[in-house]
Protein backbone atom coordinates (compact mmCIF):
# COMPACT_ATOMS: atom_id res chain seq x y z
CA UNK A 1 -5.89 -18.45 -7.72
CA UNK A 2 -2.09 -18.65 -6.87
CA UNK A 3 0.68 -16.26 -8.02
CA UNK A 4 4.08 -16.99 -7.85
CA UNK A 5 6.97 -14.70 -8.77
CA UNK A 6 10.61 -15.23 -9.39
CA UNK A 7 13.34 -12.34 -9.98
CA UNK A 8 17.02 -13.71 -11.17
CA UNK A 9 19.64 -12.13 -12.68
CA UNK A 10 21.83 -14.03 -14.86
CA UNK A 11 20.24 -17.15 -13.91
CA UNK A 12 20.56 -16.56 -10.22
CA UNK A 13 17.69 -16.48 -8.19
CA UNK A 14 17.38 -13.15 -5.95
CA UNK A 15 13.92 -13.16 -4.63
CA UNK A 16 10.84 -15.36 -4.75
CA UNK A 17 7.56 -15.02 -3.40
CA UNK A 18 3.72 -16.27 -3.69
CA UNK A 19 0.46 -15.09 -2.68
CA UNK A 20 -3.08 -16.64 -2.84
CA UNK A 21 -5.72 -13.80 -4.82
CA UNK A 22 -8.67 -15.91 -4.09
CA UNK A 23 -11.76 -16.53 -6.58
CA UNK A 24 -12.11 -13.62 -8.86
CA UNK A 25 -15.28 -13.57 -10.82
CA UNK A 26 -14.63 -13.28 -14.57
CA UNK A 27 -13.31 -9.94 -15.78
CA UNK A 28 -12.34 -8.93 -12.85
CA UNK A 29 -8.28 -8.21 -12.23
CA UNK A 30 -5.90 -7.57 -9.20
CA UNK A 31 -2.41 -5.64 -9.02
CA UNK A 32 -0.30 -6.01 -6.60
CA UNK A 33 3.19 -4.19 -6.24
CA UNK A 34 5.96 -5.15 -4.11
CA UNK A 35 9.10 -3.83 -3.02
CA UNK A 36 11.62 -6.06 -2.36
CA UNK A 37 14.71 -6.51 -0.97
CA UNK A 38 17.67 -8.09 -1.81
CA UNK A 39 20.97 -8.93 0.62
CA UNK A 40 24.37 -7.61 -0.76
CA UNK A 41 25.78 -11.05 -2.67
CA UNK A 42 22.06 -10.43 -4.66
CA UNK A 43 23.09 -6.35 -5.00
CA UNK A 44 26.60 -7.50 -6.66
CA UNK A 45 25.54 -9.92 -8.84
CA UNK A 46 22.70 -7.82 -10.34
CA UNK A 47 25.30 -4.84 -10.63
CA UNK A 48 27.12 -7.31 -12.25
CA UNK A 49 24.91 -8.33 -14.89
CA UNK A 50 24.85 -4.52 -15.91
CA UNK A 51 21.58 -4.03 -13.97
CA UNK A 52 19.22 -6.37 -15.87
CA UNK A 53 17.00 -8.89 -13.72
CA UNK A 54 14.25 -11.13 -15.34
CA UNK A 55 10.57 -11.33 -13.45
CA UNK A 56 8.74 -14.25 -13.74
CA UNK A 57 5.44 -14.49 -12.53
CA UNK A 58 3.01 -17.88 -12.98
CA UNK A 59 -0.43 -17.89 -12.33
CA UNK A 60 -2.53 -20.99 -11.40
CA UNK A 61 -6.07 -21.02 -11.64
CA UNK A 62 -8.54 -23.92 -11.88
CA UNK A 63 -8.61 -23.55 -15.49
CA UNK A 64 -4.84 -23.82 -16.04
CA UNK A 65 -1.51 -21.87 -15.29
CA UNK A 66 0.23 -18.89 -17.69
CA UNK A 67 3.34 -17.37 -17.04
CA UNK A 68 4.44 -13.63 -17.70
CA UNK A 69 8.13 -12.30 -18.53
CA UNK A 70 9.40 -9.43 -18.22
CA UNK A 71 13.14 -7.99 -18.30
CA UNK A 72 14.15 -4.61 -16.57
CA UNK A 73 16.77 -2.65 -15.88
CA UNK A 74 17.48 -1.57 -12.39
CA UNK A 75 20.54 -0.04 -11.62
């Protein structure tokens, strides 16, 4: 299984990343939490969009791929 996750704000891209989780047997479930980091162009234009980003993470598996949405507000 593949993860990939996107965080924009306003449309702009800020951070990206993707992982491999491996075969999980069914039922079973993984978390993972990051901290990221973003440079100071990112930190403005977040501020700018009153603190709101949008996460978008897509996971693949052999028996297709669903994405998850979720908006926050961060500063």
């Amino acid at each position: 299984m593949r993860v990939a996750t996107e965080v924009t704000t306003d449309g702009s891209l800020v951070w990206e990343g993707r992982s491999d989780v491996g075969r999980l047997p069914a039922g079973e479930t993984v978390t993972r939490t990051r901290t990221i980091e973003v440079g100071y162009v990112d930190a403005a234009r977040i501020k700018a969009n009153d603190g709101v980003i949008r996460i978008e993470t897509t996971v693949r598996t052999a028996g297709g791929t669903q994405t998850f949405t979720e908006r926050r507000t961060v500063a």
